[in-house]
N, C-alpha and C. Protein backbone atom coordinates (compact mmCIF):
# COMPACT_ATOMS: atom_id res chain seq x y z
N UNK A 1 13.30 17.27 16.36
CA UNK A 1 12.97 15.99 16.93
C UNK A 1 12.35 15.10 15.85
N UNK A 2 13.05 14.05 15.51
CA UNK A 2 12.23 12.72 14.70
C UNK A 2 11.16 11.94 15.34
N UNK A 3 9.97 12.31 14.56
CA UNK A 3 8.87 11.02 15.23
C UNK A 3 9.18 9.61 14.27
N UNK A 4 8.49 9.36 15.73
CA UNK A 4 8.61 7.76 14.94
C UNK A 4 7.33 6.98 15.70
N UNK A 5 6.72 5.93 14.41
CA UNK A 5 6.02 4.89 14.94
C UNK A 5 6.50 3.74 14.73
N UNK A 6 6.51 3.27 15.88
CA UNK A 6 6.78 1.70 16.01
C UNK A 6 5.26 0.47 16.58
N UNK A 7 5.29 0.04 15.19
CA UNK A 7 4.47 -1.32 15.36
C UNK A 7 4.73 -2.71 14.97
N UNK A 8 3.64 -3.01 14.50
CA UNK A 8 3.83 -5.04 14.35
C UNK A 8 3.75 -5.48 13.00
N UNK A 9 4.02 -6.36 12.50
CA UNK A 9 4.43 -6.27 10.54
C UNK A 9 2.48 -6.59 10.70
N UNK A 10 1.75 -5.91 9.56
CA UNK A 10 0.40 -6.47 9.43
C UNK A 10 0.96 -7.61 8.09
N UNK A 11 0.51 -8.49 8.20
CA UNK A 11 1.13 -9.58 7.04
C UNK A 11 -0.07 -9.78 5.97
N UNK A 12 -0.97 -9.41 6.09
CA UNK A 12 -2.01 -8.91 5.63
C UNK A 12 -2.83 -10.40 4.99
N UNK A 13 -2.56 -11.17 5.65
CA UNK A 13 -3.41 -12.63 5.17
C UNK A 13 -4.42 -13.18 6.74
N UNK A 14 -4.45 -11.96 7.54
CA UNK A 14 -5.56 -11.73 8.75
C UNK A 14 -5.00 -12.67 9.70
N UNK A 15 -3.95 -13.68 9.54
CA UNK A 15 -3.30 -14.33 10.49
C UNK A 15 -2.65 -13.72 11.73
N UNK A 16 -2.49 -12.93 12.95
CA UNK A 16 -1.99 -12.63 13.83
C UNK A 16 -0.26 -13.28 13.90
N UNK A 17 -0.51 -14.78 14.32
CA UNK A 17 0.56 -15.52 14.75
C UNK A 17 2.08 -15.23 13.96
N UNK A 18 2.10 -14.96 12.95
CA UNK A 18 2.87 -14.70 12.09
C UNK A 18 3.72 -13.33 12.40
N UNK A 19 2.88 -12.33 13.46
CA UNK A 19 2.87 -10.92 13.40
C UNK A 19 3.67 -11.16 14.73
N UNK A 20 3.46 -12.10 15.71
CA UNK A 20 4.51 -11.81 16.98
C UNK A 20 5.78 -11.67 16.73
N UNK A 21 6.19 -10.36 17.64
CA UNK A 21 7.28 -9.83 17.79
C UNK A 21 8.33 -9.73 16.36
N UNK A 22 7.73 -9.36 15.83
CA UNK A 22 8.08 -8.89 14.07
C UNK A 22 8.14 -7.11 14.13
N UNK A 23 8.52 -6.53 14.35
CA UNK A 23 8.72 -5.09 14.01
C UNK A 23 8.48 -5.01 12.32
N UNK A 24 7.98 -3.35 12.30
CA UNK A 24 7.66 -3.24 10.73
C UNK A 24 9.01 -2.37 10.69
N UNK A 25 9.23 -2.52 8.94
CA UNK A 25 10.22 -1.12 8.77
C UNK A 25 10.24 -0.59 7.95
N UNK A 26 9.03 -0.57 7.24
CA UNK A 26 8.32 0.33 6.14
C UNK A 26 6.58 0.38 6.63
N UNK A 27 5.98 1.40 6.04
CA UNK A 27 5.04 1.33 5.72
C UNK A 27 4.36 1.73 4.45
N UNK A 28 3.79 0.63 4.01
CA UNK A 28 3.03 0.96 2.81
C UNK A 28 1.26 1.57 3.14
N UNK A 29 1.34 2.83 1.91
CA UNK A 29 -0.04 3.82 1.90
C UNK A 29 -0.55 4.12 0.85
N UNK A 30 -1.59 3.76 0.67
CA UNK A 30 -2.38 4.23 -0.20
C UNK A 30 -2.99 5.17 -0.46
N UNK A 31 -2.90 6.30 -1.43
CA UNK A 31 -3.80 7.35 -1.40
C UNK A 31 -4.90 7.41 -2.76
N UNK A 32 -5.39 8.27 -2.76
CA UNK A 32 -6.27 8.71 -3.91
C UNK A 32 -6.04 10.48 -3.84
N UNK A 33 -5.35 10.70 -5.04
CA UNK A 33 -5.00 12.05 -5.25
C UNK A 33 -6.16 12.25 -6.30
N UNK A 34 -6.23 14.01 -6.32
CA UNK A 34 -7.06 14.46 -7.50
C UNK A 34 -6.74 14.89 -8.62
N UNK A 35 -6.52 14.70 -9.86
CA UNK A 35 -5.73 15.14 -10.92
C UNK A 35 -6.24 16.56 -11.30
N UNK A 36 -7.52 16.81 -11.48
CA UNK A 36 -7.94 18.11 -11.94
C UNK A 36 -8.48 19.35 -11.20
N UNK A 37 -8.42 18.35 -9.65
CA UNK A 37 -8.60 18.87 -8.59
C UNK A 37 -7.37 18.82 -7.61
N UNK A 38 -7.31 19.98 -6.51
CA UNK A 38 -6.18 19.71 -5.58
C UNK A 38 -6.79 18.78 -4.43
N UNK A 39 -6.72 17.63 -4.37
CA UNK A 39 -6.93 17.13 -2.90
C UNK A 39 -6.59 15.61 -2.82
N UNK A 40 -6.67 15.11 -1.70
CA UNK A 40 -5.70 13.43 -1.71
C UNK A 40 -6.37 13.21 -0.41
N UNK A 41 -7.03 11.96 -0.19
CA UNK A 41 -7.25 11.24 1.00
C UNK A 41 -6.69 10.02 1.12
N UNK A 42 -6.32 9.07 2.04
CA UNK A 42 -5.35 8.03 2.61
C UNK A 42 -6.57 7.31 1.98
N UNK A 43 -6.32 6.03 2.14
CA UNK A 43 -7.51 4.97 1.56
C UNK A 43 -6.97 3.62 2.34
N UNK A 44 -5.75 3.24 2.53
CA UNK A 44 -5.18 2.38 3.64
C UNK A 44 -3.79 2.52 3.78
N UNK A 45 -3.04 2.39 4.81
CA UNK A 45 -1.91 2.19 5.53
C UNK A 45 -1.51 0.74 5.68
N UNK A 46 -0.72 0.37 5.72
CA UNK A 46 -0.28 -1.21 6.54
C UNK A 46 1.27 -0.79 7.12
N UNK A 47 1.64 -1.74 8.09
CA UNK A 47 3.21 -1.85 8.32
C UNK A 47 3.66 -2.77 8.15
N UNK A 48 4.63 -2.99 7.24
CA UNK A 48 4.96 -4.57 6.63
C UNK A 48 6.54 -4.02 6.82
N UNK A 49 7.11 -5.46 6.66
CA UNK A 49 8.90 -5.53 6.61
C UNK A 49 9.10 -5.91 5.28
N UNK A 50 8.49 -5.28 4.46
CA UNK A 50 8.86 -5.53 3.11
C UNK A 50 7.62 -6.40 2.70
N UNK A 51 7.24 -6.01 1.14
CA UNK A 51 6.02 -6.72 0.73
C UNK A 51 6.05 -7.20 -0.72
N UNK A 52 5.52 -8.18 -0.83
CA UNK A 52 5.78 -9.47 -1.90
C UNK A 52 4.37 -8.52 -3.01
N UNK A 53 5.04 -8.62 -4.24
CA UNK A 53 4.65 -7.96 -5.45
C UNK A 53 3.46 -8.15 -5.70
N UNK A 54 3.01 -9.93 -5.33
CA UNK A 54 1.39 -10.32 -5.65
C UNK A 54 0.45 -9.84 -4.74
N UNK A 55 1.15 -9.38 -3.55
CA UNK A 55 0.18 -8.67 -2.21
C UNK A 55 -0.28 -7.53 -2.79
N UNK A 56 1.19 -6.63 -3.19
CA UNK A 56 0.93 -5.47 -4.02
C UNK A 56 0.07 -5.23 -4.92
N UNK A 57 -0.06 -6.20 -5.90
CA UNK A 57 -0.77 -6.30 -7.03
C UNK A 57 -2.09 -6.15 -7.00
N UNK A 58 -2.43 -6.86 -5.63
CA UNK A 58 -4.01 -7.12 -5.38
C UNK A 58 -4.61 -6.42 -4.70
N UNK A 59 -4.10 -5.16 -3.92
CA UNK A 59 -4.10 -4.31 -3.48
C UNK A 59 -4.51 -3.50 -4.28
N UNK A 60 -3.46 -3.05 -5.39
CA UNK A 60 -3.65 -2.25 -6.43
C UNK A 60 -5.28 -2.47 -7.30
N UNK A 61 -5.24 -3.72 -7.66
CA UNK A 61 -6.84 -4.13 -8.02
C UNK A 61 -7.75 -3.48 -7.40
N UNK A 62 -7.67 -3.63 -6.12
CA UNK A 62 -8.49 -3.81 -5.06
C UNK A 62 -8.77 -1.59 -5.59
N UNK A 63 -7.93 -0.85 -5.07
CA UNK A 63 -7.87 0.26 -5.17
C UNK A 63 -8.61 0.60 -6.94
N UNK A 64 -8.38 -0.32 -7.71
CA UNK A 64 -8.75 0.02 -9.17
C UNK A 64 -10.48 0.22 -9.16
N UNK A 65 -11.20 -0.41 -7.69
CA UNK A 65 -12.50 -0.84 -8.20
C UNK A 65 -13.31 0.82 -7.34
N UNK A 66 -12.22 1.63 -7.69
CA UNK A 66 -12.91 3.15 -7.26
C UNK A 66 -13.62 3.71 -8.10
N UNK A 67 -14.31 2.97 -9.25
CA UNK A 67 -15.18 3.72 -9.99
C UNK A 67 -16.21 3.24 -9.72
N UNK A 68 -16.44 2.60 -8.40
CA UNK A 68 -17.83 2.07 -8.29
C UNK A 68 -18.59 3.51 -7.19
N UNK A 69 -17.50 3.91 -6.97
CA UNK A 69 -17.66 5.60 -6.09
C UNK A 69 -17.78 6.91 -7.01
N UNK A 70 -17.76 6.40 -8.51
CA UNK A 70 -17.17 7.77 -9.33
C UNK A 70 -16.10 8.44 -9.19
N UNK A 71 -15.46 8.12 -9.05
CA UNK A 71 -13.56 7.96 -8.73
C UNK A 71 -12.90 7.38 -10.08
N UNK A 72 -12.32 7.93 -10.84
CA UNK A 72 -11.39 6.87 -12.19
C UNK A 72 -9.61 6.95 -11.40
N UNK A 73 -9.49 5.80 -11.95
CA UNK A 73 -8.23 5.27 -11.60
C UNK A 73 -7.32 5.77 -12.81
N UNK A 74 -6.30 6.75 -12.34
CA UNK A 74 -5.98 7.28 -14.67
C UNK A 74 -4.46 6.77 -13.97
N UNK A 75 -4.01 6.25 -12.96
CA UNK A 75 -2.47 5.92 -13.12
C UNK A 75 -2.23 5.67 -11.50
N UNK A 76 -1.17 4.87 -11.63
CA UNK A 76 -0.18 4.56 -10.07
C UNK A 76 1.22 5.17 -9.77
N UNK A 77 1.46 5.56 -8.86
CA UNK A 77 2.96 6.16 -8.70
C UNK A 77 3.36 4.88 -7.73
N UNK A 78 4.55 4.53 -7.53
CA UNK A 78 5.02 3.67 -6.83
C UNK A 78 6.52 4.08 -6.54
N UNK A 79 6.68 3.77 -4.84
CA UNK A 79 7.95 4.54 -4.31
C UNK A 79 8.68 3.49 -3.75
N UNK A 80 10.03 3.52 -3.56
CA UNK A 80 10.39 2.06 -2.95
C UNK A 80 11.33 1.33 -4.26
N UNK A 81 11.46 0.21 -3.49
CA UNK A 81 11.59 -1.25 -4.26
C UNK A 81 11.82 -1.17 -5.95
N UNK A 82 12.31 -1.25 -6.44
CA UNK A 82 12.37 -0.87 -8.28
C UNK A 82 11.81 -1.75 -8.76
N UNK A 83 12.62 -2.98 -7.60
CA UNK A 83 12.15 -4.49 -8.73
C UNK A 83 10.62 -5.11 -8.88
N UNK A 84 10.87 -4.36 -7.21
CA UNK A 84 9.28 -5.07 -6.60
C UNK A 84 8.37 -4.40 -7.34
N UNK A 85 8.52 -3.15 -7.52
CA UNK A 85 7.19 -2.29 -7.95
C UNK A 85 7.23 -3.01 -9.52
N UNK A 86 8.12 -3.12 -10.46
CA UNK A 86 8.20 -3.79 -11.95
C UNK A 86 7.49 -5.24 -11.69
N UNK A 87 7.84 -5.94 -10.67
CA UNK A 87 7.02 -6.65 -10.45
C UNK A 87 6.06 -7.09 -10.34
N UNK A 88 5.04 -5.79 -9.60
CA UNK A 88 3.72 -5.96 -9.41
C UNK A 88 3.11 -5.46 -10.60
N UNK A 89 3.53 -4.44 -11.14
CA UNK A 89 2.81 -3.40 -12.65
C UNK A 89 2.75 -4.86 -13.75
N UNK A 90 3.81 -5.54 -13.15
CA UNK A 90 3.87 -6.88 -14.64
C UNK A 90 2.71 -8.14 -14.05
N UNK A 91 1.99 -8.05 -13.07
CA UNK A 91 0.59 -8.68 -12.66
C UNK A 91 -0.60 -8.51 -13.00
């Protein structure tokens, strides 16, 4: 049996209106894996219908400021999109 979740695109600029009756059909996730350690926790989810490189980008920032936890940021994997992801790494 395939699960599946079905929700609403988060457009991620806190606007709602934008989000009616928009289905998502990806979701983008963020994790924090451990390099020298085995372990990975989620850090955020969204459901978007595809996401624009500068959203990405700032996201990614946003995730970079984990050394204020003692957390180092040593690299990004990115799945998806070829262009999009070249896109955002070039921000």
């Amino acid at each position: 049996m395939q699960r599946m979740v079905i929700g609403l695109v988060d457009n991620l600029t806190g606007s709602e209106d934008e989000n009616i009756l928009r289905l998502s059909t990806e979701v983008l996730v963020m994790m924090a894996v451990g390099v020298l350690q085995q372990w990975k926790a989620p850090l955020a989810y969204y459901l978007v219908g595809g996401i624009k490189s500068a959203v990405q980008a700032t996201l990614i920032k946003q995730i970079s400021q984990l050394f204020h936890f003692d957390l180092h940021v040593v690299g990004f994997t990115c799945d998806g999109n070829c262009y999009e992801n070249q896109q955002t790494l070039s921000i």
